[in-house]
N, C-alpha and C. Protein backbone atom coordinates (compact mmCIF):
# COMPACT_ATOMS: atom_id res chain seq x y z
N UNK A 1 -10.38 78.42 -33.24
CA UNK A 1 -10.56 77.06 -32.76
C UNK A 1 -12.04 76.83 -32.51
N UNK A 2 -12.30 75.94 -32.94
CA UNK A 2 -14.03 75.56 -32.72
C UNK A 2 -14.49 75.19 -31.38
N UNK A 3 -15.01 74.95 -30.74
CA UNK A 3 -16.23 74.44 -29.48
C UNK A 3 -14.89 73.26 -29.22
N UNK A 4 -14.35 73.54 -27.70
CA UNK A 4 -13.67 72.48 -27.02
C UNK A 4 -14.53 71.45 -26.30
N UNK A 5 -14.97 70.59 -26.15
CA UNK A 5 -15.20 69.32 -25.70
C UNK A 5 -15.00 69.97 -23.95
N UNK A 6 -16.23 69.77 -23.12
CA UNK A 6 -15.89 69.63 -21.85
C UNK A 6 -16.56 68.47 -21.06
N UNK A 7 -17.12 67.76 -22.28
CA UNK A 7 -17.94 66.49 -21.67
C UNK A 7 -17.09 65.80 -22.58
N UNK A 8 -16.48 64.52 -22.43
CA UNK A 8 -15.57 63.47 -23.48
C UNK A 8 -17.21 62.48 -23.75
N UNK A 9 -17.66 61.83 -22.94
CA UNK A 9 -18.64 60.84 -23.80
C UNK A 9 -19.86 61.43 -23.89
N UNK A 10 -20.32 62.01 -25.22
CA UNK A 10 -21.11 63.07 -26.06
C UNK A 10 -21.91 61.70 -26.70
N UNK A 11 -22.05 60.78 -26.95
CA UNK A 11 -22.56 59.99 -27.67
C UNK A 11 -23.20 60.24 -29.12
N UNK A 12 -22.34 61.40 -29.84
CA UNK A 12 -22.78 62.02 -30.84
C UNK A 12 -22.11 60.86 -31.82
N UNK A 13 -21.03 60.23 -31.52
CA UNK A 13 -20.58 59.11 -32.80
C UNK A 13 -21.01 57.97 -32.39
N UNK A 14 -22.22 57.56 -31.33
CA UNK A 14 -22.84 56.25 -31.97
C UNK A 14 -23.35 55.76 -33.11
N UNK A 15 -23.54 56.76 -34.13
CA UNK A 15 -24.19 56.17 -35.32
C UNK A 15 -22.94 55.93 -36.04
N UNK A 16 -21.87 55.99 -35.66
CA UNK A 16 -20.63 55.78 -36.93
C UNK A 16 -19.91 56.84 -37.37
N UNK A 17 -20.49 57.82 -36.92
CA UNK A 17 -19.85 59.53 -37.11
C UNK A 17 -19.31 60.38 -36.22
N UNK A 18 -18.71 61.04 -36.84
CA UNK A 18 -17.94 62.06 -35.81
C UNK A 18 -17.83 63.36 -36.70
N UNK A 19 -17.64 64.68 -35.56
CA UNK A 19 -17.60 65.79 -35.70
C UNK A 19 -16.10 66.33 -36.75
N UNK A 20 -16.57 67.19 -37.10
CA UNK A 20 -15.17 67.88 -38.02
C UNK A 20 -15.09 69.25 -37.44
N UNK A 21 -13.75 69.71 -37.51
CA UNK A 21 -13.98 71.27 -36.67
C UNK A 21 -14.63 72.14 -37.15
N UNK A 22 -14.85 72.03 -38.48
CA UNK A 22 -15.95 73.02 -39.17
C UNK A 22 -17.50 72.44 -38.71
N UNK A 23 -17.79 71.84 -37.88
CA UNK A 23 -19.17 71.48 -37.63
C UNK A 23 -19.69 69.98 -38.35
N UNK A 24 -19.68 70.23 -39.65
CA UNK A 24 -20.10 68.60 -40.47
C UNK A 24 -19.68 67.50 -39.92
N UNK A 25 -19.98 66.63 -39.93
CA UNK A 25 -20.00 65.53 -39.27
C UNK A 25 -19.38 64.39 -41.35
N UNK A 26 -18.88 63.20 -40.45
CA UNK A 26 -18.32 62.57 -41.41
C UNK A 26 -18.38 61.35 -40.75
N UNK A 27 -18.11 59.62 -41.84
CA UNK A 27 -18.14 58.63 -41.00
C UNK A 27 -16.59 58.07 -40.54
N UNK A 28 -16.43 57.79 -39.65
CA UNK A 28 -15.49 57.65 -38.88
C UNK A 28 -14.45 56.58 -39.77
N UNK A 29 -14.54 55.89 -40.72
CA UNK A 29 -13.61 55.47 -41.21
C UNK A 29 -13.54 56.12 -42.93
N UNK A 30 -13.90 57.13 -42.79
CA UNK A 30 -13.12 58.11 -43.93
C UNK A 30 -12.03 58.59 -43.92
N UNK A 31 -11.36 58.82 -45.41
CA UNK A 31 -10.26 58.96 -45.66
C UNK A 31 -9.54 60.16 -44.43
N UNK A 32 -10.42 61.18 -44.92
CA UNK A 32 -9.73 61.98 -43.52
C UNK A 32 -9.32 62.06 -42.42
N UNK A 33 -10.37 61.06 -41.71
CA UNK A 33 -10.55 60.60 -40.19
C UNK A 33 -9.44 59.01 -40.47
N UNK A 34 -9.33 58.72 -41.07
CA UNK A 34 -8.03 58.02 -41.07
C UNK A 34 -6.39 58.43 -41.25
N UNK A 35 -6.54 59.50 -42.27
CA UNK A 35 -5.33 60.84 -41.94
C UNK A 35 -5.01 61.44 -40.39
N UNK A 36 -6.12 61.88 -40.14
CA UNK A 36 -6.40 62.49 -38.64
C UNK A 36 -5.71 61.50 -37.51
N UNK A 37 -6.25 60.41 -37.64
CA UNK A 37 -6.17 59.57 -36.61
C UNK A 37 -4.92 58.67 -36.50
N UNK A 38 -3.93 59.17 -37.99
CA UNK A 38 -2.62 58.52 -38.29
C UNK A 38 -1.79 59.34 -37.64
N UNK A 39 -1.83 60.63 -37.73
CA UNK A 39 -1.34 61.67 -37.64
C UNK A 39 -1.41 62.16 -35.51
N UNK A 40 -2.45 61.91 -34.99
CA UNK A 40 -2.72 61.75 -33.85
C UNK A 40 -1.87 60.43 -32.94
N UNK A 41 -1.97 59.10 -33.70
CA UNK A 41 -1.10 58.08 -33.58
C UNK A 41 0.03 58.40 -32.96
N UNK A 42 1.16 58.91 -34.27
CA UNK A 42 2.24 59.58 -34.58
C UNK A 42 2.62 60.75 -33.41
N UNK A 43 1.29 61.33 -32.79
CA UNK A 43 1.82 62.28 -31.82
C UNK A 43 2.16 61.35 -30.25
N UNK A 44 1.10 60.79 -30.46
CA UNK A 44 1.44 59.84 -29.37
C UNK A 44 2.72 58.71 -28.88
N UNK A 45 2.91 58.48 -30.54
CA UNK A 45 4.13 57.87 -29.98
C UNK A 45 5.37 58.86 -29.97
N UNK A 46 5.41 60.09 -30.47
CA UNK A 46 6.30 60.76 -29.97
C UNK A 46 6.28 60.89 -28.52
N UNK A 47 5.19 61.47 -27.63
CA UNK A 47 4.76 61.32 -26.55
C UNK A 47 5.48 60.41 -25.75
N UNK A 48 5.13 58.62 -25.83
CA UNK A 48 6.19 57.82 -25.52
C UNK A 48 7.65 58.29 -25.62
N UNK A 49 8.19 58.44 -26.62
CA UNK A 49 9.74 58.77 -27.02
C UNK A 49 9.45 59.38 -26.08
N UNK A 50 9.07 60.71 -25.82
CA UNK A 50 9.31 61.66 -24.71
C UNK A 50 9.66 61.24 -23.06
N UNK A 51 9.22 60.38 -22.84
CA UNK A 51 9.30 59.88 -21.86
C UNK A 51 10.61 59.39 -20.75
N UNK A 52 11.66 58.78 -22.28
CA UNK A 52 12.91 58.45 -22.48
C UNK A 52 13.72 59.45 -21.75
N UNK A 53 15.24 59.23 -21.19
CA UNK A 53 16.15 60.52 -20.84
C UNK A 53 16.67 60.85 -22.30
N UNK A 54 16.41 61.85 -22.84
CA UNK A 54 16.96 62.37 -24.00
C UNK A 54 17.58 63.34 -23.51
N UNK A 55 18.65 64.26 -24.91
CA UNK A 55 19.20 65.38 -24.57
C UNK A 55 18.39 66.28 -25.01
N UNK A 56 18.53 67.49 -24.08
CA UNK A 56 18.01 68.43 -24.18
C UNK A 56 17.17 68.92 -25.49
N UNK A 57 18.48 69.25 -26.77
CA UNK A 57 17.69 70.02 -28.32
C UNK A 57 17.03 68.88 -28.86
N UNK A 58 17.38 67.41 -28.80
CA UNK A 58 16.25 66.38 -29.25
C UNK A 58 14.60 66.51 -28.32
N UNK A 59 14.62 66.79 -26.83
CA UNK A 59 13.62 67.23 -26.25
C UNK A 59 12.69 68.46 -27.24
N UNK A 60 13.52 69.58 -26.90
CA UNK A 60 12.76 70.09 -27.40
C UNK A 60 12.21 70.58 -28.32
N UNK A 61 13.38 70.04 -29.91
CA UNK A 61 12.67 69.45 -30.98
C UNK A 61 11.56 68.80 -31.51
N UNK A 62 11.62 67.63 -30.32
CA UNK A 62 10.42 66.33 -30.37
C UNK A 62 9.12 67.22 -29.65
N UNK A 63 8.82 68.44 -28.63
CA UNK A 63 8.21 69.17 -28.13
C UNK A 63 7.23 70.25 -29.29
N UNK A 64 8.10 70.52 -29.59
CA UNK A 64 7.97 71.80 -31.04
C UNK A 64 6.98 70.96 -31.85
N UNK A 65 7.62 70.01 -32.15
CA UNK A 65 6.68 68.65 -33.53
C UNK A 65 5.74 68.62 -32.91
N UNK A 66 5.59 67.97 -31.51
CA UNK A 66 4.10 67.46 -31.18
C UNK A 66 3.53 68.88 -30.99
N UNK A 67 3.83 70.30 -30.91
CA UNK A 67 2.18 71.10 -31.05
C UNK A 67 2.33 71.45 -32.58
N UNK A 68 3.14 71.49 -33.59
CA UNK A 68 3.18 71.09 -35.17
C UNK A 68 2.49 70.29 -35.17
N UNK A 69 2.38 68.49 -34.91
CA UNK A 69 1.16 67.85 -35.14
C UNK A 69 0.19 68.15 -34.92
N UNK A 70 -0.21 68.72 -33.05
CA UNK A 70 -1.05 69.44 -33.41
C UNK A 70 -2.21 70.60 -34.67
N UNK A 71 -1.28 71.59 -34.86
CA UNK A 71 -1.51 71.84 -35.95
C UNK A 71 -1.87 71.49 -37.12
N UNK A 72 -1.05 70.34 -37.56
CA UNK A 72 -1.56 69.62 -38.98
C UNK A 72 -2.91 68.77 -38.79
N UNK A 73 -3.30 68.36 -37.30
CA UNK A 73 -4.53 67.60 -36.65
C UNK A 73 -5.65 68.62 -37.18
N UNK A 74 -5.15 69.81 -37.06
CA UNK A 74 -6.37 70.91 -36.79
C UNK A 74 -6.66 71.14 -38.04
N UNK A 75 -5.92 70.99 -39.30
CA UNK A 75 -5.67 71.50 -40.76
C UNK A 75 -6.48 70.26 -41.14
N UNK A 76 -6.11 69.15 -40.91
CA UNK A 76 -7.01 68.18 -41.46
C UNK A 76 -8.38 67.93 -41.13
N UNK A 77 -9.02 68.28 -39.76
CA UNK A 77 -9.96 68.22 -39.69
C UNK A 77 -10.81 69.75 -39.54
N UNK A 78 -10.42 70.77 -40.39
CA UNK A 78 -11.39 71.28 -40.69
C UNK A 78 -11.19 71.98 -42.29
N UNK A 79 -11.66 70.79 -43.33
CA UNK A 79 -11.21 71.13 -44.95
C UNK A 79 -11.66 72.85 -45.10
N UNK A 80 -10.60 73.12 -46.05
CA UNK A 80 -9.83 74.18 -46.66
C UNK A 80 -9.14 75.11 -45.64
N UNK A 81 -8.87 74.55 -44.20
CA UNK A 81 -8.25 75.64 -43.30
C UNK A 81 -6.95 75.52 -43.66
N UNK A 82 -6.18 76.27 -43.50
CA UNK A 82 -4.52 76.33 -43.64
C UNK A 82 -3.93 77.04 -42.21
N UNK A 83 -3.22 75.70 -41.50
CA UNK A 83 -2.93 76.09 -40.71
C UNK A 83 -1.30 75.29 -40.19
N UNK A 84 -0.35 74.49 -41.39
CA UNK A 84 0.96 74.47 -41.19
C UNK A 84 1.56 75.52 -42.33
N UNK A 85 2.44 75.68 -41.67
CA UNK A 85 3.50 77.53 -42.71
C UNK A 85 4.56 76.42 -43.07
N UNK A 86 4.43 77.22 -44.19
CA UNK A 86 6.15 76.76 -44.41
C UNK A 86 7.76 77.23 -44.01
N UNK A 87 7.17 78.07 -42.89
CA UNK A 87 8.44 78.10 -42.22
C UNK A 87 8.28 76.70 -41.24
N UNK A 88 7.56 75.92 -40.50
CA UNK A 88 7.70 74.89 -40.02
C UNK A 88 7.99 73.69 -40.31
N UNK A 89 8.21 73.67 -41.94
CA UNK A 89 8.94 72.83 -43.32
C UNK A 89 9.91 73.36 -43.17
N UNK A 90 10.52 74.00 -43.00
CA UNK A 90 11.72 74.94 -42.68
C UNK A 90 12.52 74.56 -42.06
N UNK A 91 11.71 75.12 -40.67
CA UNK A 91 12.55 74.61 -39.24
C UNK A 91 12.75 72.69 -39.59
N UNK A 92 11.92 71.95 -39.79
CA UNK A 92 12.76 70.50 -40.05
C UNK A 92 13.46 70.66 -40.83
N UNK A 93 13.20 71.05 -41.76
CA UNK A 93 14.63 71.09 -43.04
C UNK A 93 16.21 71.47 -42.19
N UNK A 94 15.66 72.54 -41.08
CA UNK A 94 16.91 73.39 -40.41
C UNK A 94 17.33 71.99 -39.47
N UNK A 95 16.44 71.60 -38.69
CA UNK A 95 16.67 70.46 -37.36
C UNK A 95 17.20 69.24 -38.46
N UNK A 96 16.87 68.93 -39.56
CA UNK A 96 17.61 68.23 -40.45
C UNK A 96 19.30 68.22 -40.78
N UNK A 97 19.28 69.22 -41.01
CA UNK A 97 20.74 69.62 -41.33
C UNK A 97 21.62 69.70 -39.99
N UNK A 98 20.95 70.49 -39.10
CA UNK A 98 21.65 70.39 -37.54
C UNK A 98 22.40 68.81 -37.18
N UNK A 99 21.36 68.06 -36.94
CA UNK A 99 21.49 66.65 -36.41
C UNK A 99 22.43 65.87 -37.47
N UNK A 100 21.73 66.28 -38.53
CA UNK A 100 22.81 65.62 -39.62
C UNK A 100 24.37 65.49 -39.56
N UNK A 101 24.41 66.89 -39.52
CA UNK A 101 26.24 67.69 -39.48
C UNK A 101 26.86 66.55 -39.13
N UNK A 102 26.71 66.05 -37.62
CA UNK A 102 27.72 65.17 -37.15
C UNK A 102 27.91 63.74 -37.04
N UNK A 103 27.24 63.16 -37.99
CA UNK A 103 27.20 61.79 -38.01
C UNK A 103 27.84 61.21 -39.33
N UNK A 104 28.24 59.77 -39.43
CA UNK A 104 29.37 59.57 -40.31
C UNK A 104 28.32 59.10 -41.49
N UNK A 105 29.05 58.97 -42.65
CA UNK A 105 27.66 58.70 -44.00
C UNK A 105 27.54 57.19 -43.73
N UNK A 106 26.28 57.25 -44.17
CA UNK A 106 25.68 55.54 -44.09
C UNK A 106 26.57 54.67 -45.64
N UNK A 107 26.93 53.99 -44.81
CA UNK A 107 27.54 52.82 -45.52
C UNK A 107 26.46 51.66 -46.07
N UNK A 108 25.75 51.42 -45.47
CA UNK A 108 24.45 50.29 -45.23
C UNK A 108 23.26 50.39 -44.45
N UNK A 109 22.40 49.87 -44.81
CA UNK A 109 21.16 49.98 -44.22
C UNK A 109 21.13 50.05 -42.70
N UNK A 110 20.49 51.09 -42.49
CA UNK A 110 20.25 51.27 -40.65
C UNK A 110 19.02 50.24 -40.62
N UNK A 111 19.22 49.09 -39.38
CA UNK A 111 18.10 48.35 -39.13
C UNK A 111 17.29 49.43 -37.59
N UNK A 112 16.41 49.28 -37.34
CA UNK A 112 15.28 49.64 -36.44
C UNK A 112 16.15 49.39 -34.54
N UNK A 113 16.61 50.09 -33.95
CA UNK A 113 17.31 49.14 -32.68
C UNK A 113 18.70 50.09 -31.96
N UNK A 114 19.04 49.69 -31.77
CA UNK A 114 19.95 49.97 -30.81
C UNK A 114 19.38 50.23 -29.07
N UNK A 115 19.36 51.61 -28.68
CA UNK A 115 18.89 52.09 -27.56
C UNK A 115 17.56 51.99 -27.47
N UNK A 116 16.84 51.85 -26.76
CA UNK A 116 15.42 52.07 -26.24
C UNK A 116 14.54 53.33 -26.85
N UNK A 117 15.46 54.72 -26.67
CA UNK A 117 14.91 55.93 -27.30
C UNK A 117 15.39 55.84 -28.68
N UNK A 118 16.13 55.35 -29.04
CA UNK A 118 16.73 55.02 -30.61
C UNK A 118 15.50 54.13 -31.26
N UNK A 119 15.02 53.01 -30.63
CA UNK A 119 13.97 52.09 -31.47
C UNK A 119 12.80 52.76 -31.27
N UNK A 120 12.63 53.67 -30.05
CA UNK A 120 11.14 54.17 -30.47
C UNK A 120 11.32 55.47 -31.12
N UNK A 121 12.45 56.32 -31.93
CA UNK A 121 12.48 56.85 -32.61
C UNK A 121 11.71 56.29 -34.06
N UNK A 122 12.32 54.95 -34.51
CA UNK A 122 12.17 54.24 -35.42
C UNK A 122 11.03 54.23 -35.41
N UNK A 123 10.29 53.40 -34.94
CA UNK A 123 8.41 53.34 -34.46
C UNK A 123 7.73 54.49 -34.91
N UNK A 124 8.14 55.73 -34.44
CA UNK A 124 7.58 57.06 -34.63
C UNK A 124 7.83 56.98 -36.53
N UNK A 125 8.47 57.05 -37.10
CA UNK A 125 8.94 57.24 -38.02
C UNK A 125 8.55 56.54 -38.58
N UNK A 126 8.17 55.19 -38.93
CA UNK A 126 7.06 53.93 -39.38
C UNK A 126 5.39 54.61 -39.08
N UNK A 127 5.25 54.90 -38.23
CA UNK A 127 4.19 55.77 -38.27
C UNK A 127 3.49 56.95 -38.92
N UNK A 128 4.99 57.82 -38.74
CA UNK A 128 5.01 58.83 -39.39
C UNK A 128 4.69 58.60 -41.03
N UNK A 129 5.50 57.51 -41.47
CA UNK A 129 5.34 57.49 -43.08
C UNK A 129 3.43 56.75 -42.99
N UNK A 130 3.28 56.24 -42.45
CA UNK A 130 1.89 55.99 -42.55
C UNK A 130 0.89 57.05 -42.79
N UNK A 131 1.54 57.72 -41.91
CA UNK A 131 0.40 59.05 -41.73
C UNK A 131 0.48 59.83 -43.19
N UNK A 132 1.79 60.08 -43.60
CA UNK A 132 1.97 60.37 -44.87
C UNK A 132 1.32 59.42 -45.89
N UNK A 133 1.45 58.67 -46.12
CA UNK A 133 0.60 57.81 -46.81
C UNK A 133 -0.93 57.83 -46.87
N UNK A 134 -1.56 58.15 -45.92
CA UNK A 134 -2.68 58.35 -45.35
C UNK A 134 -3.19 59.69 -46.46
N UNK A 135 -2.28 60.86 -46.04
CA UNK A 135 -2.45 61.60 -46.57
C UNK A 135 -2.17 62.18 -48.03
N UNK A 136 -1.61 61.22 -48.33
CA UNK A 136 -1.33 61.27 -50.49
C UNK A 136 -2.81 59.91 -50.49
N UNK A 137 -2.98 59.36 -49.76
CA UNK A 137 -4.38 58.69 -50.27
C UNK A 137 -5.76 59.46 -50.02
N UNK A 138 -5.73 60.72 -48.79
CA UNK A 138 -6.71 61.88 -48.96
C UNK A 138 -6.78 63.18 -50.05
N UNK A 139 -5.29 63.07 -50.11
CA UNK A 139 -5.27 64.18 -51.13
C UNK A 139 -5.46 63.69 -52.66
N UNK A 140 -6.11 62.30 -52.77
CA UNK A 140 -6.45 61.47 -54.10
C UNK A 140 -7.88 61.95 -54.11
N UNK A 141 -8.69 62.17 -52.76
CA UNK A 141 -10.52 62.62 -53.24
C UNK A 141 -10.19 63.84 -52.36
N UNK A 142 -9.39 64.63 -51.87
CA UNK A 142 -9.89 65.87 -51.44
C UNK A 142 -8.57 66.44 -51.00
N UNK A 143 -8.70 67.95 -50.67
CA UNK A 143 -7.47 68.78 -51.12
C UNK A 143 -6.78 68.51 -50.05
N UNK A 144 -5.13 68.17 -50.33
CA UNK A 144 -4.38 68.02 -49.00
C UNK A 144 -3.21 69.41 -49.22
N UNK A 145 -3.05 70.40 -48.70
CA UNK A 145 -2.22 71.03 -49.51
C UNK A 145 -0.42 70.49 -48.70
N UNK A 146 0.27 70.82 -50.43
CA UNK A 146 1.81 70.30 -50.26
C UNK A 146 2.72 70.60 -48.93
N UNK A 147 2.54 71.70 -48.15
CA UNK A 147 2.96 71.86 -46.95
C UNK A 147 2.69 71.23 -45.86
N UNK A 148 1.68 70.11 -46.10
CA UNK A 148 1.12 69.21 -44.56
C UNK A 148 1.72 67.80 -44.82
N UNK A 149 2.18 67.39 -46.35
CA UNK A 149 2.88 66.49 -46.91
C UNK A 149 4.07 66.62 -47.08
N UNK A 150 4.60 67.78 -47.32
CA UNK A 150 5.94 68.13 -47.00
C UNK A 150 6.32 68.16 -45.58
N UNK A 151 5.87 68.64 -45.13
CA UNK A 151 5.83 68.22 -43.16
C UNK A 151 6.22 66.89 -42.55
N UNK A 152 5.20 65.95 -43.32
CA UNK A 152 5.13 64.77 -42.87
C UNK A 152 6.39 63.80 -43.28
N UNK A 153 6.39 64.84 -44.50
CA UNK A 153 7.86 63.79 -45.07
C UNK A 153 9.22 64.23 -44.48
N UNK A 154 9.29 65.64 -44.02
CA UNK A 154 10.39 65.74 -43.47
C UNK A 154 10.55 65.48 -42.23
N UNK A 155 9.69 65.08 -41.55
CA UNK A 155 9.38 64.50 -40.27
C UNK A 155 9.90 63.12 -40.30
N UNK A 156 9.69 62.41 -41.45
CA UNK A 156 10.07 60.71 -41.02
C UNK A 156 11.62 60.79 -41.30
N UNK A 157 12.54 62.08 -41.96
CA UNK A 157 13.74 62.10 -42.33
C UNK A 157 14.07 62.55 -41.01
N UNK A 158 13.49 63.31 -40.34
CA UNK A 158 14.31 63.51 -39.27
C UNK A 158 14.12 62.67 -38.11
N UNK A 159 13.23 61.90 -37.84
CA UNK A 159 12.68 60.97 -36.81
C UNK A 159 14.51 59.75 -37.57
N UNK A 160 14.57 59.52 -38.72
CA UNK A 160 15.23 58.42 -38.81
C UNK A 160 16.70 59.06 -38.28
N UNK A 161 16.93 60.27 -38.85
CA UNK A 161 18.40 61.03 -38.28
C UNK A 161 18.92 60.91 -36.66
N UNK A 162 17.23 61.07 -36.33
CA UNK A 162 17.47 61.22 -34.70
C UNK A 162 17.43 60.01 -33.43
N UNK A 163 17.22 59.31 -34.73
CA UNK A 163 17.63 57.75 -34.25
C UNK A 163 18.93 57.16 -34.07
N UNK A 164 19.59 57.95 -35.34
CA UNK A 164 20.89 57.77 -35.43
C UNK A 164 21.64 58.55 -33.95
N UNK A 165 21.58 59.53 -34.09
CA UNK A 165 21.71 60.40 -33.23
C UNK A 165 21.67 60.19 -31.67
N UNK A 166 20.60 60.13 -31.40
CA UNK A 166 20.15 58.84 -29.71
C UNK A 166 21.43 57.82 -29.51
N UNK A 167 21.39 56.84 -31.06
CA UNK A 167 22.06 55.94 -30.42
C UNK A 167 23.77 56.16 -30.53
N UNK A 168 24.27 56.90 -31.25
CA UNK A 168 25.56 57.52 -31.29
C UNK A 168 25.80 58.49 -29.46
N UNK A 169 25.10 59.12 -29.65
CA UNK A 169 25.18 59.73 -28.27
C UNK A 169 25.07 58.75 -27.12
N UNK A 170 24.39 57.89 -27.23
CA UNK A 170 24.73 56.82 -25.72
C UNK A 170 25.44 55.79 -26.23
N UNK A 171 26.78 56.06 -27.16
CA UNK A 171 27.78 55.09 -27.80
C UNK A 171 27.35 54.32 -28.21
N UNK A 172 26.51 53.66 -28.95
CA UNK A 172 26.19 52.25 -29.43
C UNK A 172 26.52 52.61 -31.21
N UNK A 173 25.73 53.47 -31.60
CA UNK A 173 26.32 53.38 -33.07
C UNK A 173 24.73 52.79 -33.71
N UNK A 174 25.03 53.02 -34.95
CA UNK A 174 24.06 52.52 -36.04
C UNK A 174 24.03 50.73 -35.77
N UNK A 175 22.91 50.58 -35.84
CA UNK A 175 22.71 49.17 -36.24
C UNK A 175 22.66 48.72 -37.68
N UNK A 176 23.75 48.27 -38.06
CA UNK A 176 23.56 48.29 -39.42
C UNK A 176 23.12 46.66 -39.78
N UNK A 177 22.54 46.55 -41.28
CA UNK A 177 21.76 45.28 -41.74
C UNK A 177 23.34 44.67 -42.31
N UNK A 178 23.42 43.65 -42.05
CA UNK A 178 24.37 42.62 -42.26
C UNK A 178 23.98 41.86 -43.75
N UNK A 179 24.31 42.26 -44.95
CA UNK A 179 23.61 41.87 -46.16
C UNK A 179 24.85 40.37 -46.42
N UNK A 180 25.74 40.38 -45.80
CA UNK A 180 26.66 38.55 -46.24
C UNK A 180 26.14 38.13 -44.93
N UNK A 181 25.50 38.06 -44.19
CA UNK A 181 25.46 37.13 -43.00
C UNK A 181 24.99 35.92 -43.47
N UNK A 182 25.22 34.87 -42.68
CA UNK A 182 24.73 33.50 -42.96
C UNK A 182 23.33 33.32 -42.85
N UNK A 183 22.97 33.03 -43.54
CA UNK A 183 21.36 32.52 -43.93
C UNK A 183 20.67 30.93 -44.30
């Protein structure tokens, strides 16, 4: 880990720049530092979610991810480090299938809603694909490797599962999109 910050206002990015953990400095609305800062987003609003009364293995699922984001924070800002495994593509793939097991197949579009921890699941997950996005538009001028994109993508599959999930567990059920409603 590089030089921790024990002063926060350094006034080293008044000119428009900021530090990378490898030392180089970059301008603050580069592709990376827009990955970074999607991806940081994304932890935060998990953060929020956290806040919510959830059950327990969604806790500490959503716990696990945010020092995983961590991680992928740290991978992106210091190019060519490798620092998500693909066993942590894994474990979502695994927390995928878990949560999955018990819910009935989607008939129709899940809209964004139900419970409180159910819609800011959703949020996270709108985010999340951002951040992904972010990062197939960094990995267009510089190397993103497939395990920090595979991450990200199995992250917005399970953020949407565990939406489902939230709101089944405090009885409400899927919000589903009403495609004959009156218009």
């Amino acid at each position: 880990m590089g030089n921790r910050l024990s002063r926060i206002a350094t006034r080293t990015g008044d000119d428009g720049t900021t530090g990378l953990g490898d030392g180089s400095r970059t301008v603050k609305d580069s592709l990376r530092i827009a990955a970074i800062g999607d991806v940081d987003e994304l932890n935060s609003t998990l953060g929020l979610l956290l806040t919510e009364t959830l059950p327990d293995d969604i806790r500490s699922a959503l716990t696990d991810i945010q020092h995983d984001l961590f991680d992928l924070g740290g991978e992106l800002c210091i190019p060519g480090f490798d620092n998500i495994t693909e066993g942590q593509v894994a474990r979502l793939d695994e927390l995928l299938a878990a949560f999955n097991a018990d819910l009935p197949r989607l008939q129709e579009f899940v809209l964004p809603g139900g419970t409180r921890a159910a819609a800011l699941a959703h949020v996270a997950r709108t985010v999340c694909r951002r951040a992904e996005r972010a990062m197939v538009t960094l990995g267009r001028e510089e190397t993103v490797r497939p395990a920090c994109r595979q991450y990200v993508n199995r992250l917005s599959d399970l953020l949407f599962v565990l939406a489902r999930v939230l709101n089944r567990r405090a009885g409400c059920g899927d919000v589903l999109w009403q495609k004959d409603r009156a218009r």
